[in-house]
C-alpha atoms as a PDB file:
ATOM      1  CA  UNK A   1     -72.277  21.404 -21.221  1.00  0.00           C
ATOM      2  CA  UNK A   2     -72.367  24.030 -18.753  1.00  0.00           C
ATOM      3  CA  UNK A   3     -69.382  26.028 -20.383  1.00  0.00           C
ATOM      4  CA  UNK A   4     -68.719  26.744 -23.811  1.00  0.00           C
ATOM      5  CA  UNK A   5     -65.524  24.776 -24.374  1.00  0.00           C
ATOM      6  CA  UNK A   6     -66.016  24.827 -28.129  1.00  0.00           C
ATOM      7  CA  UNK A   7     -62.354  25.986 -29.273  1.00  0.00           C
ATOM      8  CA  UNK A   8     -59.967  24.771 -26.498  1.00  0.00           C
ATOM      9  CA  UNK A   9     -56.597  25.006 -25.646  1.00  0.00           C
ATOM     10  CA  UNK A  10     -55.057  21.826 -24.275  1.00  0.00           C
ATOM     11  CA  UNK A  11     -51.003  22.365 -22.860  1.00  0.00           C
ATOM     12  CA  UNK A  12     -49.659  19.089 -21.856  1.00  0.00           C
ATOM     13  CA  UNK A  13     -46.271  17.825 -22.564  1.00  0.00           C
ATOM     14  CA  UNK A  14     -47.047  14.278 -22.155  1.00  0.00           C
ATOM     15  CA  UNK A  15     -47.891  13.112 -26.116  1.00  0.00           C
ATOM     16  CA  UNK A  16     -50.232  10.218 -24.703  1.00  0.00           C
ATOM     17  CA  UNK A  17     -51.904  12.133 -22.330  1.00  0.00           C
ATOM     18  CA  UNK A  18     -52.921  14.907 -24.655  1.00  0.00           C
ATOM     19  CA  UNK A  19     -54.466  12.167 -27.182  1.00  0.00           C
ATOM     20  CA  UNK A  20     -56.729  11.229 -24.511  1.00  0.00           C
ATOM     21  CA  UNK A  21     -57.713  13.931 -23.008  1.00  0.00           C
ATOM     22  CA  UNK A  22     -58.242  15.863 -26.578  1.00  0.00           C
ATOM     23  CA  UNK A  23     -60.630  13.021 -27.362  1.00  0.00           C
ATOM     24  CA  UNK A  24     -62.575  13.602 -23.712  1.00  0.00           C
ATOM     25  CA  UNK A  25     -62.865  17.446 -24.607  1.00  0.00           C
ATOM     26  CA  UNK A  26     -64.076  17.075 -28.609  1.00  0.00           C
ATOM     27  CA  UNK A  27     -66.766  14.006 -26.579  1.00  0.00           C
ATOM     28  CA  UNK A  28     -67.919  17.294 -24.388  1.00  0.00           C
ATOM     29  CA  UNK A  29     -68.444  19.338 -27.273  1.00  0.00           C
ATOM     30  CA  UNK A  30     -65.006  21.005 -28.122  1.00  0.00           C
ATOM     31  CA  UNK A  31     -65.020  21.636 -32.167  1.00  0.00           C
ATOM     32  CA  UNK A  32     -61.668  23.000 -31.789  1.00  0.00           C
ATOM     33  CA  UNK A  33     -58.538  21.577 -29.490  1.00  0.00           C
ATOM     34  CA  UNK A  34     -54.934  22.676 -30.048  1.00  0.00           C
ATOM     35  CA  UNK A  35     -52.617  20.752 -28.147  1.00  0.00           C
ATOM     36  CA  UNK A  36     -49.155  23.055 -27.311  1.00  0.00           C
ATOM     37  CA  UNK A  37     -46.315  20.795 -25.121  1.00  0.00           C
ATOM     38  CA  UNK A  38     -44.521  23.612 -23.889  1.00  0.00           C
ATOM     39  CA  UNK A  39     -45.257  27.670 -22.504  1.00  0.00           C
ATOM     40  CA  UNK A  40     -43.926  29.035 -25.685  1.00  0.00           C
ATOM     41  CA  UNK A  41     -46.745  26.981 -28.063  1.00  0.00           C
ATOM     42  CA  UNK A  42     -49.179  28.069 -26.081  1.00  0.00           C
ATOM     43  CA  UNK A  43     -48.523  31.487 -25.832  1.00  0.00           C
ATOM     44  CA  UNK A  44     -48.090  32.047 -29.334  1.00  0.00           C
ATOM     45  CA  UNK A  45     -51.089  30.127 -30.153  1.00  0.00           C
ATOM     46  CA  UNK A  46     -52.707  32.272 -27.790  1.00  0.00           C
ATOM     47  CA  UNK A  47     -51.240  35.847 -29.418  1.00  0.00           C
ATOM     48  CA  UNK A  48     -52.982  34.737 -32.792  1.00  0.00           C
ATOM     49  CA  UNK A  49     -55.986  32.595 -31.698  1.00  0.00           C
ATOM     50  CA  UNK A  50     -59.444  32.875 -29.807  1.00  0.00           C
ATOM     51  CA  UNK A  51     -60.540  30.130 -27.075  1.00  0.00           C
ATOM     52  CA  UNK A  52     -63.475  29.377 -25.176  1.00  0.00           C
ATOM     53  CA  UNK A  53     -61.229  27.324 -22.469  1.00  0.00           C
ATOM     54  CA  UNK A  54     -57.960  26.109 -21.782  1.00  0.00           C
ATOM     55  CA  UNK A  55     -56.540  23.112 -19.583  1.00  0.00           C
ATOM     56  CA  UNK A  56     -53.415  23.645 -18.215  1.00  0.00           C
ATOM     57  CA  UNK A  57     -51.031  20.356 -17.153  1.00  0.00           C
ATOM     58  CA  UNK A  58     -49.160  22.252 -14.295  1.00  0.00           C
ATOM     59  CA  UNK A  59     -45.942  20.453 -14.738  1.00  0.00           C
ATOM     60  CA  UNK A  60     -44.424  20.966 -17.887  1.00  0.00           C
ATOM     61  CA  UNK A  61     -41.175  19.356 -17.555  1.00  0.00           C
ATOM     62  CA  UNK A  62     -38.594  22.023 -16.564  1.00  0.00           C
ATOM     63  CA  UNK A  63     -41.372  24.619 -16.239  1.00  0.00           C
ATOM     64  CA  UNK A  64     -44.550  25.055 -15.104  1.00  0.00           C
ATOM     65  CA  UNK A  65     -47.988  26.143 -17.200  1.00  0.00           C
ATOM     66  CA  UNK A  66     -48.165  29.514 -15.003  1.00  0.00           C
ATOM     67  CA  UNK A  67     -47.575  31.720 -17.417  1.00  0.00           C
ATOM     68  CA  UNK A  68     -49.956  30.548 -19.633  1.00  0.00           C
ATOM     69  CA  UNK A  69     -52.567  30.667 -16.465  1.00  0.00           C
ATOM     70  CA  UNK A  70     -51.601  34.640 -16.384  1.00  0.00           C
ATOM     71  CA  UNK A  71     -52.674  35.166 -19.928  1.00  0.00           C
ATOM     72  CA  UNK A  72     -55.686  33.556 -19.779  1.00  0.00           C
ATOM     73  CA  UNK A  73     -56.201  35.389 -16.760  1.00  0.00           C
ATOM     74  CA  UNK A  74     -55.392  38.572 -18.036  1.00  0.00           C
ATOM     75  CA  UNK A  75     -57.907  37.935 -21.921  1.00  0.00           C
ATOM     76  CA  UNK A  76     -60.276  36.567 -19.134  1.00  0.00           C
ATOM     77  CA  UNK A  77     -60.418  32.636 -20.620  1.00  0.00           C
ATOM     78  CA  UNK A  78     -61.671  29.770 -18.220  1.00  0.00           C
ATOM     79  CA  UNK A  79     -59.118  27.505 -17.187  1.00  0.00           C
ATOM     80  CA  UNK A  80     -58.131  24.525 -15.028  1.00  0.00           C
ATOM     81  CA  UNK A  81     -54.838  23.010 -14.067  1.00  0.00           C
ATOM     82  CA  UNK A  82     -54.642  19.224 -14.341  1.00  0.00           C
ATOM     83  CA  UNK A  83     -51.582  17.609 -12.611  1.00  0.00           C
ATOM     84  CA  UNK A  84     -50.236  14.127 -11.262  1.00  0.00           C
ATOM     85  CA  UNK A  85     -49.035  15.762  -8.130  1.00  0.00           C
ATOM     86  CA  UNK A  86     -50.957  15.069  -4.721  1.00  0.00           C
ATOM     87  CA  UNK A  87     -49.590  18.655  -3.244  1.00  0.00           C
ATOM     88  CA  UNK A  88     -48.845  21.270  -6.022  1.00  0.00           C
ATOM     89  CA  UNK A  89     -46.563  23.579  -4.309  1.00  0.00           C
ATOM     90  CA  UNK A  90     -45.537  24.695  -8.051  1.00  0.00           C
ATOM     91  CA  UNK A  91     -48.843  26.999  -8.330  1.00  0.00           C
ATOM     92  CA  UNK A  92     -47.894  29.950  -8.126  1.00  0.00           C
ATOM     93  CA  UNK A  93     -49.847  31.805  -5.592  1.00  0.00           C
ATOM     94  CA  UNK A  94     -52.017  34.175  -8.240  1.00  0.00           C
ATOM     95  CA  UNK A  95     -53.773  30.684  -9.040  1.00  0.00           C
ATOM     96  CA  UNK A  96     -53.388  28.638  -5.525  1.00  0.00           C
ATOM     97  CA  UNK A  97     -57.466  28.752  -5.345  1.00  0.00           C
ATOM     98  CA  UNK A  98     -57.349  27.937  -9.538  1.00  0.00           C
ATOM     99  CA  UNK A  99     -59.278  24.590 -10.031  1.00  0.00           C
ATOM    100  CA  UNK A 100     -57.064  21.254 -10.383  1.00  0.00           C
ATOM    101  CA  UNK A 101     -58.353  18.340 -11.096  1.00  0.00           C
ATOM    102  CA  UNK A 102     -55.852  15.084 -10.282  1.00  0.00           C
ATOM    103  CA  UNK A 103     -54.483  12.788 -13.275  1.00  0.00           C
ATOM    104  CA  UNK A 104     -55.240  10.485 -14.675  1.00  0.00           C
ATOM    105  CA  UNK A 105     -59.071  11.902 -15.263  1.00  0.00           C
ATOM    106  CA  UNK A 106     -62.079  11.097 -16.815  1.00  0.00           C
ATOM    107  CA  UNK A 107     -64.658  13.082 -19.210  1.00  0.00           C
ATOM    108  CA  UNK A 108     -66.455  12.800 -15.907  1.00  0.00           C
ATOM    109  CA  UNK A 109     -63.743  14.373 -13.598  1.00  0.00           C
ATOM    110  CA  UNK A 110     -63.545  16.922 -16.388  1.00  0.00           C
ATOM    111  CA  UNK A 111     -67.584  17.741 -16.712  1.00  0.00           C
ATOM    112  CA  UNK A 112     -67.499  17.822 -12.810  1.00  0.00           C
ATOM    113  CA  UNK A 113     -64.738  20.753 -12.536  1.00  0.00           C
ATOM    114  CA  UNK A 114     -65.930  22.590 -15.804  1.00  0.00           C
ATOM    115  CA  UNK A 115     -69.436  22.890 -13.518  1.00  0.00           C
ATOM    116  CA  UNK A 116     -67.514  24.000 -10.751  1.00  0.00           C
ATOM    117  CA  UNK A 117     -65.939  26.277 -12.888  1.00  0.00           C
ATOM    118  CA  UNK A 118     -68.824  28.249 -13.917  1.00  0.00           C
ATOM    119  CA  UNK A 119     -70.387  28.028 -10.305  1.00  0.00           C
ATOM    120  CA  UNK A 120     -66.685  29.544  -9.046  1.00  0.00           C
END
């Protein structure tokens, strides 16, 4: 793996989609994944807990993983946005050139954008 993803932070609302895609990141190496559904989880997770790397669903029902993208941001964490969206007006503009990869994805579609996230 080209980035250290061992203890990851997965935010996704969706129940099913977080099974899957907690199984993808423990088959690329993560030791560690806490899955938070909403802003709040995550940041309090965050307050009390280190991470390698985080994906970020950008839609998370009535609001959007943004804030959570500003903290990582700010503790200097990798991160990508996932989202089912073809345009994703709801990134804010601090993270319009964040990578996104489209749902549903792969461990493939993941690898790919964790390599272009170390390149970027």
């Amino acid at each position: 793996m080209t980035l250290n993803i061992r203890r990851s932070l997965l935010v996704e609302d969706n129940a099913i989609i977080a099974m899957d895609c907690e199984d993808m990141l423990r088959e690329l190496g993560a030791e560690t994944v806490e899955v938070c559904a909403t802003v709040k989880e995550a940041l309090t997770y965050l307050s009390n807990n280190a991470i390698d790397f985080a994906m970020l669903d950008v839609n998370l029902g009535s609001e959007t993983s943004d804030p959570v993208a500003a903290q990582l941001s700010e503790q200097g964490i990798p991160f990508l946005f996932a989202t089912g969206h073809e345009d994703i007006p709801e990134l804010a503009s601090p993270f319009a050139k964040s990578t996104v990869i489209q749902k549903p994805y792969t461990s493939h579609t993941i690898t790919e954008a964790l390599k272009n996230l170390k390149a970027g």
